[in-house]
Protein backbone atom coordinates (compact mmCIF):
# COMPACT_ATOMS: atom_id res chain seq x y z
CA UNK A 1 -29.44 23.80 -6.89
CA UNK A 2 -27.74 20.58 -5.56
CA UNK A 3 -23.81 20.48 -6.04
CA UNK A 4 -23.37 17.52 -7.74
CA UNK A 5 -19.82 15.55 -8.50
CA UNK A 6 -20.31 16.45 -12.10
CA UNK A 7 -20.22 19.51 -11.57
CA UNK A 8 -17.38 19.30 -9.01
CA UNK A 9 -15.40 17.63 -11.30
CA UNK A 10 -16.28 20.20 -13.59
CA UNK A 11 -15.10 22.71 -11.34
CA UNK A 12 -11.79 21.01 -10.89
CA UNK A 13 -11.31 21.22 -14.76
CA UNK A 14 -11.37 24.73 -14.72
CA UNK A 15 -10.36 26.28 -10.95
CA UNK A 16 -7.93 22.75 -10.47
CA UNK A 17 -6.25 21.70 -13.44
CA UNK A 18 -3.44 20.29 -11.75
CA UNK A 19 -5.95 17.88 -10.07
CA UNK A 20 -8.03 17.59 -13.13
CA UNK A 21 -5.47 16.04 -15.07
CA UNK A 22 -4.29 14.12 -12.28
CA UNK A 23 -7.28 12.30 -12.05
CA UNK A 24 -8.45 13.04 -9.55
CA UNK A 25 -12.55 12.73 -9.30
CA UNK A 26 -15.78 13.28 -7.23
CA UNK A 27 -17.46 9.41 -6.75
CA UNK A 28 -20.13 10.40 -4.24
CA UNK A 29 -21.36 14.07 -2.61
CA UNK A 30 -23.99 14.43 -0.46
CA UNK A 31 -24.73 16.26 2.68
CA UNK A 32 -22.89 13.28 4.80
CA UNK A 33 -19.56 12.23 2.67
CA UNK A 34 -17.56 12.83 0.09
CA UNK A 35 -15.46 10.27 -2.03
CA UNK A 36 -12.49 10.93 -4.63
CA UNK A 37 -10.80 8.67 -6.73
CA UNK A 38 -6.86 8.64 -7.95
CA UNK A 39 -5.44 5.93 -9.77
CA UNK A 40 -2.32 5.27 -9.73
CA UNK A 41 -0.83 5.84 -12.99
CA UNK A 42 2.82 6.71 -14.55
CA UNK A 43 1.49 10.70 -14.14
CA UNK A 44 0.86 10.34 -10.70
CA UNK A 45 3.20 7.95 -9.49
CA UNK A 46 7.05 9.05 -7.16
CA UNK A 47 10.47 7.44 -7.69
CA UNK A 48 9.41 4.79 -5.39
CA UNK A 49 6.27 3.02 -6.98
CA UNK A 50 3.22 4.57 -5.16
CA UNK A 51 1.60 7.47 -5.50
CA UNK A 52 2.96 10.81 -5.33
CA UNK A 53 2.28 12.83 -1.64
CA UNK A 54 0.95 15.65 -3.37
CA UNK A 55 -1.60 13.47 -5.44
CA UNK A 56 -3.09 12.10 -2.68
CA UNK A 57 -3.07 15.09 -0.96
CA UNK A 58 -5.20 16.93 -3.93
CA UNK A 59 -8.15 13.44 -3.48
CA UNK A 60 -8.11 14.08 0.26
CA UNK A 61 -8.10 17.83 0.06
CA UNK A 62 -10.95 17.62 -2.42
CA UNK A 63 -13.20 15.16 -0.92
CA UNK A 64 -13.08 17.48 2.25
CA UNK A 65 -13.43 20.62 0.59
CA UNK A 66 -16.52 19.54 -2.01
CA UNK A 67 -18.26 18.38 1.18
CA UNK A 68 -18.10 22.64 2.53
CA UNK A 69 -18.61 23.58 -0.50
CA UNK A 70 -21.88 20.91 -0.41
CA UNK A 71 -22.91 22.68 2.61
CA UNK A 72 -21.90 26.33 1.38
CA UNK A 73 -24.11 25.78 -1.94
CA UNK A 74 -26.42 24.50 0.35
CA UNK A 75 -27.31 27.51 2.83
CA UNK A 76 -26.81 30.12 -0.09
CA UNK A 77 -24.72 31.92 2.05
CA UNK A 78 -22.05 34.36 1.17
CA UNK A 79 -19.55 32.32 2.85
CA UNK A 80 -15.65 32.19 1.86
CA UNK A 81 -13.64 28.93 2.70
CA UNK A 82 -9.89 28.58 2.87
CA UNK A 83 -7.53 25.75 3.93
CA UNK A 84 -5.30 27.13 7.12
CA UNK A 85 -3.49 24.31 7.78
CA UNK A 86 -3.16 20.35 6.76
CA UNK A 87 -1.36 16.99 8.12
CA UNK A 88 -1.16 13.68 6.92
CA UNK A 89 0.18 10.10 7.79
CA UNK A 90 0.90 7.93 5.19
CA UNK A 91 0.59 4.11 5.96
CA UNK A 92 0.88 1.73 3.25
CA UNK A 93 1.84 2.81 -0.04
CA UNK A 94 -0.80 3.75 -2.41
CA UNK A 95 -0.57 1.99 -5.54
CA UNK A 96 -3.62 1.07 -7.98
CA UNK A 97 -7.06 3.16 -7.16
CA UNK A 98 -7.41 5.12 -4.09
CA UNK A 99 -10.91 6.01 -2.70
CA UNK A 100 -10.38 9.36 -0.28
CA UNK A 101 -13.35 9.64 2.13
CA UNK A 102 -14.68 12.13 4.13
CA UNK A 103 -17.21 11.48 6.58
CA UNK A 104 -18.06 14.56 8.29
CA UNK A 105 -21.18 16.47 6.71
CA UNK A 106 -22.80 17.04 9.65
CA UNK A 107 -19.62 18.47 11.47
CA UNK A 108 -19.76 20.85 8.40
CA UNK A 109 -23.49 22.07 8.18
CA UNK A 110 -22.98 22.58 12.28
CA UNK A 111 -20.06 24.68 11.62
CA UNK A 112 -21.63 27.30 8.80
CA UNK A 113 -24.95 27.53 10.65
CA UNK A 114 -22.77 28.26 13.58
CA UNK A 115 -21.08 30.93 11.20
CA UNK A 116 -23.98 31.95 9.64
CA UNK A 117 -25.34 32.96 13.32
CA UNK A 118 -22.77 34.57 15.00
CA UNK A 119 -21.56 36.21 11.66
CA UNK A 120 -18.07 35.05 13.16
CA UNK A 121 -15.07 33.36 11.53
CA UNK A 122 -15.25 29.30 12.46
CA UNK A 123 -12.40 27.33 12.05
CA UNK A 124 -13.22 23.11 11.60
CA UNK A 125 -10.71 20.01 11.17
CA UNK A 126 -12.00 17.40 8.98
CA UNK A 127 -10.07 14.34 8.06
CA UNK A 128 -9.81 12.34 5.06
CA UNK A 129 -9.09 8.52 4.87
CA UNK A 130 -7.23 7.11 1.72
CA UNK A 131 -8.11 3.05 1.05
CA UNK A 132 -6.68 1.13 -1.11
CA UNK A 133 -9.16 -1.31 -3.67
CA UNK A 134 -8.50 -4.29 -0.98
CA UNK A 135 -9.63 -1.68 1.58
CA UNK A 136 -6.41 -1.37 3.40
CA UNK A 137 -5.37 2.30 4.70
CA UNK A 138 -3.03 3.72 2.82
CA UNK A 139 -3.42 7.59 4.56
CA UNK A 140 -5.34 9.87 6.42
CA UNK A 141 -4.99 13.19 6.01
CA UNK A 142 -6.67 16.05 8.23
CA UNK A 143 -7.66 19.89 6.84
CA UNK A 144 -8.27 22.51 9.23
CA UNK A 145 -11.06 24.70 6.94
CA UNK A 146 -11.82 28.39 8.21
CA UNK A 147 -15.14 29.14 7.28
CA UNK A 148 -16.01 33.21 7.33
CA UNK A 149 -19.40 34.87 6.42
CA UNK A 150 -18.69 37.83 4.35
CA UNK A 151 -19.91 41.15 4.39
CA UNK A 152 -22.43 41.93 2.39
């Protein structure tokens, strides 16, 4: 079974309400890219009329993290998946919608095969670009993923 971004954002309503409520929504999955939407609203704006850091940082955490999830689905492996570490650089500030997109699939299915072989922990930095509607960069945001096969 395919993971779809229904059922991603299905997923969010129930494992990521904060995000869920937010907004904060799967636009495109497949095995290449992944691409999450935020508007810019009064629940999601800061004191300084943009869009909250954390906000964006759920849309770019997401539209990394559905794309291993893609690949985990994918492989039907027992396979865990955990954030270690993130960074960002905001650029312009985010007002209106937001597209966060990751680019990386292949990265990703290299990374859990490589897992999946040498039943060792991987660890994988994928990065996350925040556009504006006129197409401007507002962030980019980078998640260091550690991918482990579990025991069985």
């Amino acid at each position: 079974m395919t993971l779809t971004p229904s059922k991603v954002n299905l997923f969010t309503f129930f494992k990521l309400p904060a995000a869920f409520w937010s907004g904060v929504r799967v636009k495109v999955l497949n095995e290449n890219e992944c691409h999450v939407k935020v508007k810019h609203t009064w629940f999601t704006q800061n004191p300084f009329k943009s869009m909250y850091f954390a906000i964006q940082a759920m849309g770019a955490e997401l539209s990394t993290g559905a794309l291993v999830m893609y690949h985990v689905k994918k492989n039907e492996g027992n396979i865990s998946m955990l954030v270690a570490q993130n960074k960002a650089v905001f650029t312009k500030k985010a007002t209106g919608k937001i597209i966060f997109t990751c680019q990386q699939g292949q990265l990703v299915a290299e990374t859990i095969e490589k897992a999946l072989v040498t039943k060792e922990g991987q660890t994988i930095w994928l990065t996350s670009i925040g556009q504006n509607e006129l197409g401007e960069q507002v962030s980019e945001m980078q998640f260091e993923w550690t991918i482990k096969v579990r025991a069985h």
